[in-house]
Protein backbone atom coordinates (compact mmCIF):
# COMPACT_ATOMS: atom_id res chain seq x y z
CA UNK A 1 -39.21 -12.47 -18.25
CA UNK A 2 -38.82 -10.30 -14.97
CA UNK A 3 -41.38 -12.77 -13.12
CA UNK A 4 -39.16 -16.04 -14.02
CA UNK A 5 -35.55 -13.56 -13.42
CA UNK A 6 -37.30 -13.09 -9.69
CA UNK A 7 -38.15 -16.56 -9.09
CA UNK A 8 -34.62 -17.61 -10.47
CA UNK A 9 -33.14 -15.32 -7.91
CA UNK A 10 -35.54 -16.43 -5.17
CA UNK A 11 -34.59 -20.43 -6.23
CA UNK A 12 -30.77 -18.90 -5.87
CA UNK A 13 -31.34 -17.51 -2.28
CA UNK A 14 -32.64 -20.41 -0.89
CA UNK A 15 -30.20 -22.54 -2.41
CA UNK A 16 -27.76 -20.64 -0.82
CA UNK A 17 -28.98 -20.35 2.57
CA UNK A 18 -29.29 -23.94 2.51
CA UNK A 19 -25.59 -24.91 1.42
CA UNK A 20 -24.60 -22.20 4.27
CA UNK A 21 -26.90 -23.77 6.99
CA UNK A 22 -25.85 -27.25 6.00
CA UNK A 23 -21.84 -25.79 5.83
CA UNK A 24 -21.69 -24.39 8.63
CA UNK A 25 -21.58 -27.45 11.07
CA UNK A 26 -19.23 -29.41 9.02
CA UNK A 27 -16.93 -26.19 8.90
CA UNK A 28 -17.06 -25.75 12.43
CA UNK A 29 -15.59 -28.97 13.00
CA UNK A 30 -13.06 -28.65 10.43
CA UNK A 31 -11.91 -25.48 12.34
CA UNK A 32 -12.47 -26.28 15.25
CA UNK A 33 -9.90 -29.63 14.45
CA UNK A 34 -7.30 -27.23 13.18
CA UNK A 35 -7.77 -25.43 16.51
CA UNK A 36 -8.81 -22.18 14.35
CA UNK A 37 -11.17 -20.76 17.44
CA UNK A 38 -11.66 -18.53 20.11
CA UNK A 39 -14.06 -17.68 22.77
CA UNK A 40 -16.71 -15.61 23.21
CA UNK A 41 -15.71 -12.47 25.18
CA UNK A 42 -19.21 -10.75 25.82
CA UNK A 43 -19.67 -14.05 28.04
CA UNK A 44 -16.02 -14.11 29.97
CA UNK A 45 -16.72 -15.06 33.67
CA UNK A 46 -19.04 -17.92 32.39
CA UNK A 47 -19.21 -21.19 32.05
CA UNK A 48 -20.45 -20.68 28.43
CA UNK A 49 -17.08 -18.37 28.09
CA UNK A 50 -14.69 -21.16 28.35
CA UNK A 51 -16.12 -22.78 25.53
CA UNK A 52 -13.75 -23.08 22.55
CA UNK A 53 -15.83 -20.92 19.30
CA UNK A 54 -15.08 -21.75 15.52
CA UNK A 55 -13.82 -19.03 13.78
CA UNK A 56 -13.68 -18.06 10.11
CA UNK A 57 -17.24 -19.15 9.35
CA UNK A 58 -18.44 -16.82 7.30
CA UNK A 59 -16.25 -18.46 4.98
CA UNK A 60 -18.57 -20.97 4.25
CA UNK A 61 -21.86 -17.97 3.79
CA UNK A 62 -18.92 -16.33 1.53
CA UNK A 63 -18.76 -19.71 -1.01
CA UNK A 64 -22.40 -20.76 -0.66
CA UNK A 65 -22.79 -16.99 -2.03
CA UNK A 66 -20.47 -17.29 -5.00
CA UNK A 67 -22.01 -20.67 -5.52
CA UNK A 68 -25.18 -19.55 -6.18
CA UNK A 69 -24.08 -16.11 -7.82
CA UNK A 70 -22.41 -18.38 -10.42
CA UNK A 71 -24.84 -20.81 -11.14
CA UNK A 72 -27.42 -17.47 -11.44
CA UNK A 73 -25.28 -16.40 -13.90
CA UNK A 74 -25.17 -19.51 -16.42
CA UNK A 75 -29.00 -19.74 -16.42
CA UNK A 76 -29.61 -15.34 -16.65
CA UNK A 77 -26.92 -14.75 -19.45
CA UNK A 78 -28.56 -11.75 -20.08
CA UNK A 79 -29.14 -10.43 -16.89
CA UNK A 80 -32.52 -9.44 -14.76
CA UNK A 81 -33.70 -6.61 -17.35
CA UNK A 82 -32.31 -8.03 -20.40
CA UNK A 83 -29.68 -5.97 -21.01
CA UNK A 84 -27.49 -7.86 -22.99
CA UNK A 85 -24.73 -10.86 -21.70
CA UNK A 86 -21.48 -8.29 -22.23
CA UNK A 87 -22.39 -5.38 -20.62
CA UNK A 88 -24.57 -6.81 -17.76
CA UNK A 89 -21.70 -9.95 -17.26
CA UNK A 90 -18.62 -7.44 -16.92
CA UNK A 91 -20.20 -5.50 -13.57
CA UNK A 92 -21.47 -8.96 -12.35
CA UNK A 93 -17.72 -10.36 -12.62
CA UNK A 94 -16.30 -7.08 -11.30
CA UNK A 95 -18.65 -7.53 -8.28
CA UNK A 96 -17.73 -11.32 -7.54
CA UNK A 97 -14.28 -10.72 -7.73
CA UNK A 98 -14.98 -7.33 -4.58
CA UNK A 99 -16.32 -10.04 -2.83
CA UNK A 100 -13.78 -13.11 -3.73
CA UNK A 101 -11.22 -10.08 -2.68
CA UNK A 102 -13.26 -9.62 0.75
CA UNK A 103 -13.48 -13.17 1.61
CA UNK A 104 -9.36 -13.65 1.37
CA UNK A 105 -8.96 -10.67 3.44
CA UNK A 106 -11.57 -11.94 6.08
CA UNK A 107 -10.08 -15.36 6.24
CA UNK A 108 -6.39 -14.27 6.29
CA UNK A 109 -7.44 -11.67 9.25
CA UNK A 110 -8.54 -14.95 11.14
CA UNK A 111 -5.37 -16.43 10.45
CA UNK A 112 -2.94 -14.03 11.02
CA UNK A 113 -5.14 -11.03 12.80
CA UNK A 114 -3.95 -8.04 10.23
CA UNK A 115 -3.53 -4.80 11.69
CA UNK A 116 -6.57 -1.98 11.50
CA UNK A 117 -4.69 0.02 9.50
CA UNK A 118 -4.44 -2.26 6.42
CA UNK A 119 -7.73 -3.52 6.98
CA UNK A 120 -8.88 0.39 6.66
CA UNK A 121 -6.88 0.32 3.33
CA UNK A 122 -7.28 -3.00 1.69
CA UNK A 123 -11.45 -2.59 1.05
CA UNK A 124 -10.53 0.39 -1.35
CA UNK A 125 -8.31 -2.53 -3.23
CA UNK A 126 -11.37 -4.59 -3.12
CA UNK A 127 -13.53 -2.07 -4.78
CA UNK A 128 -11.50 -1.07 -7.94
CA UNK A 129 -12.67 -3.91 -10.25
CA UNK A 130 -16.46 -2.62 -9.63
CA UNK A 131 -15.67 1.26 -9.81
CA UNK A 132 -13.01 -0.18 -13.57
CA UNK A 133 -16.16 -1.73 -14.64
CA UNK A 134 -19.17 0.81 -13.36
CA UNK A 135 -20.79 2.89 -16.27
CA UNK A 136 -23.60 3.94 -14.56
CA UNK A 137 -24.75 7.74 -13.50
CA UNK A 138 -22.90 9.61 -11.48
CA UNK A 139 -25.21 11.61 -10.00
CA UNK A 140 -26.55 11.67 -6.16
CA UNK A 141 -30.36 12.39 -5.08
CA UNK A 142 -30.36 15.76 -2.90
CA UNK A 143 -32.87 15.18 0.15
CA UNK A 144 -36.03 16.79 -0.37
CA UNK A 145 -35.44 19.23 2.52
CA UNK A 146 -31.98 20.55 1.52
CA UNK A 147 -33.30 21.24 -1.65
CA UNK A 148 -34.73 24.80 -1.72
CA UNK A 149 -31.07 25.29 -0.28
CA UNK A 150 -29.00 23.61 -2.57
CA UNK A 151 -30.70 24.99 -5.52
CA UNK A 152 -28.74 28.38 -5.87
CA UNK A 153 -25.48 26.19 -4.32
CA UNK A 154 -25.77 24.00 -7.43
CA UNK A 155 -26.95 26.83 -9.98
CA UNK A 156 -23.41 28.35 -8.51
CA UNK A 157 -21.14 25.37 -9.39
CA UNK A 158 -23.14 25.78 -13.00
CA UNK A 159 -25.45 22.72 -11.95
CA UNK A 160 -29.43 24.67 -12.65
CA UNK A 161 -32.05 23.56 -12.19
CA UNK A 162 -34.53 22.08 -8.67
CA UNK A 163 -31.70 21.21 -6.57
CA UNK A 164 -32.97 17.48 -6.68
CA UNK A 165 -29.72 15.98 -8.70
CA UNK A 166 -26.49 16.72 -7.91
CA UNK A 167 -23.81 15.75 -10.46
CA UNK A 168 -20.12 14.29 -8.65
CA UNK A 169 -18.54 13.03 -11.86
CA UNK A 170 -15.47 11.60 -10.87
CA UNK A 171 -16.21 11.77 -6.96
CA UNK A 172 -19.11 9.60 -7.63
CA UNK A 173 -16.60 7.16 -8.09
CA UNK A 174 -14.29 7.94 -4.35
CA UNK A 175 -17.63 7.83 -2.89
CA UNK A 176 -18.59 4.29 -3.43
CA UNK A 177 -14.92 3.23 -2.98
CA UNK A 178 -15.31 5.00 0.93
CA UNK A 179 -19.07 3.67 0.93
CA UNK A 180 -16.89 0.42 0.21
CA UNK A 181 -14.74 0.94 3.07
CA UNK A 182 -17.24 1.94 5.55
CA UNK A 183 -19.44 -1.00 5.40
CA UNK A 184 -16.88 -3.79 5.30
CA UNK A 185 -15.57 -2.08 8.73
CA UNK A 186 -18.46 -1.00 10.42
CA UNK A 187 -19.59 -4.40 10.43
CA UNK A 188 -15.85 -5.78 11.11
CA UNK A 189 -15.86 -3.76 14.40
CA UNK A 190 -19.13 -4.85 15.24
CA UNK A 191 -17.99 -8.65 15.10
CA UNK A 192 -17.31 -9.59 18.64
CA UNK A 193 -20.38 -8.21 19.70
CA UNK A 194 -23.31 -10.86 19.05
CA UNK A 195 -25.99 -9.89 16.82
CA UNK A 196 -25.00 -6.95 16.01
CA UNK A 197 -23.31 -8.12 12.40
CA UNK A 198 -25.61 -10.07 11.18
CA UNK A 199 -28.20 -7.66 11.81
CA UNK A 200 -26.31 -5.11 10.17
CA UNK A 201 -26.01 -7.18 7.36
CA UNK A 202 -29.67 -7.97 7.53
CA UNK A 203 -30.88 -4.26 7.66
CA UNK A 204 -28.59 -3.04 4.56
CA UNK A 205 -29.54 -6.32 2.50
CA UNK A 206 -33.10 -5.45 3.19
CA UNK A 207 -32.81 -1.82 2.44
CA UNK A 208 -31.08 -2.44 -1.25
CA UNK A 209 -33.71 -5.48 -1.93
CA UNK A 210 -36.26 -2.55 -0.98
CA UNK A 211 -34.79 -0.26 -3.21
CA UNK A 212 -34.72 -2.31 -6.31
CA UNK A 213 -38.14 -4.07 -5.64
């Protein structure tokens, strides 16, 4: 069952990637015929910085995403591990909808270039649906070398034990919501500089594929 999940999930990916690499021309001239472009600034002074850039692209990785997400969905019904359709289907829904929530926000910043200090705020909207439907652990694993140390801190806050678990409860929950907020924005920042968001993207999809595999 796990070996035909995987390959289900591999079949998704590169479904995906393909809708986005086939997307992404067509959207650019969509854009680029509703004048929704800009320029590249890391190459102003250039010939190659006069010429006009679509914008709002990753519209199109956004949808291919869902696409595929969706369609995942109607052929796993109950999910990777088997857990049953209910209580594996209400995180998956909470997630889609972070990332449905995520992909309005991007494309209205295009649009109408929100301030940074509701783009700071509005992630922490985007995450509520996931932390409303989480029912996981709420614990955090204590690096192996602050261990001996945090020991007697935990023993203290009437946590005993190694020092390898430490239990937030409630703060689990703020944590991801911030987690939330700092990797929509570090990568948001990182935008106008080329390369640097996708491989950001790249590296932290690779590390939680790692993690799981």
């Amino acid at each position: 069952a796990t070996r035909r999940a995987l390959a289900l999930c591999a079949a998704a990916s590169a479904a995906a990637f393909g809708l986005a690499a086939r997307g992404v021309p067509v959207a650019s001239e969509y854009m680029a015929r509703k004048g929704n472009v800009g320029k590249d600034i890391n190459k102003r002074g250039t010939p190659q910085g006069e010429v006009p850039v679509p914008e709002s692209l990753g519209l199109v990785c956004g949808l291919a995403w869902l696409t595929a997400t969706i369609l995942l969905q109607q052929v796993m019904p109950a999910g990777l591990e088997g857990v049953g359709a209910a209580s594996w289907q209400v995180e998956y829904n909470a997630a889609m909808l972070c990332v449905c929530f995520m992909l309005l926000l991007g494309f209205v910043d295009d649009m109408l270039d929100i301030p940074w200090r509701y783009k700071l705020a509005l992630p922490s909207v985007a995450a509520m649906p996931l932390l409303g439907a989480y029912g996981g652990h709420t614990a955090v694993v204590v690096p192996g070398v602050l261990r001996p140390l945090a020991a007697p801190l935990l023993a203290a806050l009437g946590q005993p034990g190694s020092g390898e678990m430490l239990e937030l409860g409630p703060l689990y929950l703020v944590y991801i919501a911030a987690l939330a907020v700092f990797c929509t924005n570090s990568i948001n920042i990182h935008a106008g500089v080329n390369g640097l968001e996708a491989g950001q993207s790249l590296i932290m999809a690779g590390g939680g594929g790692g993690l799981h595999v």
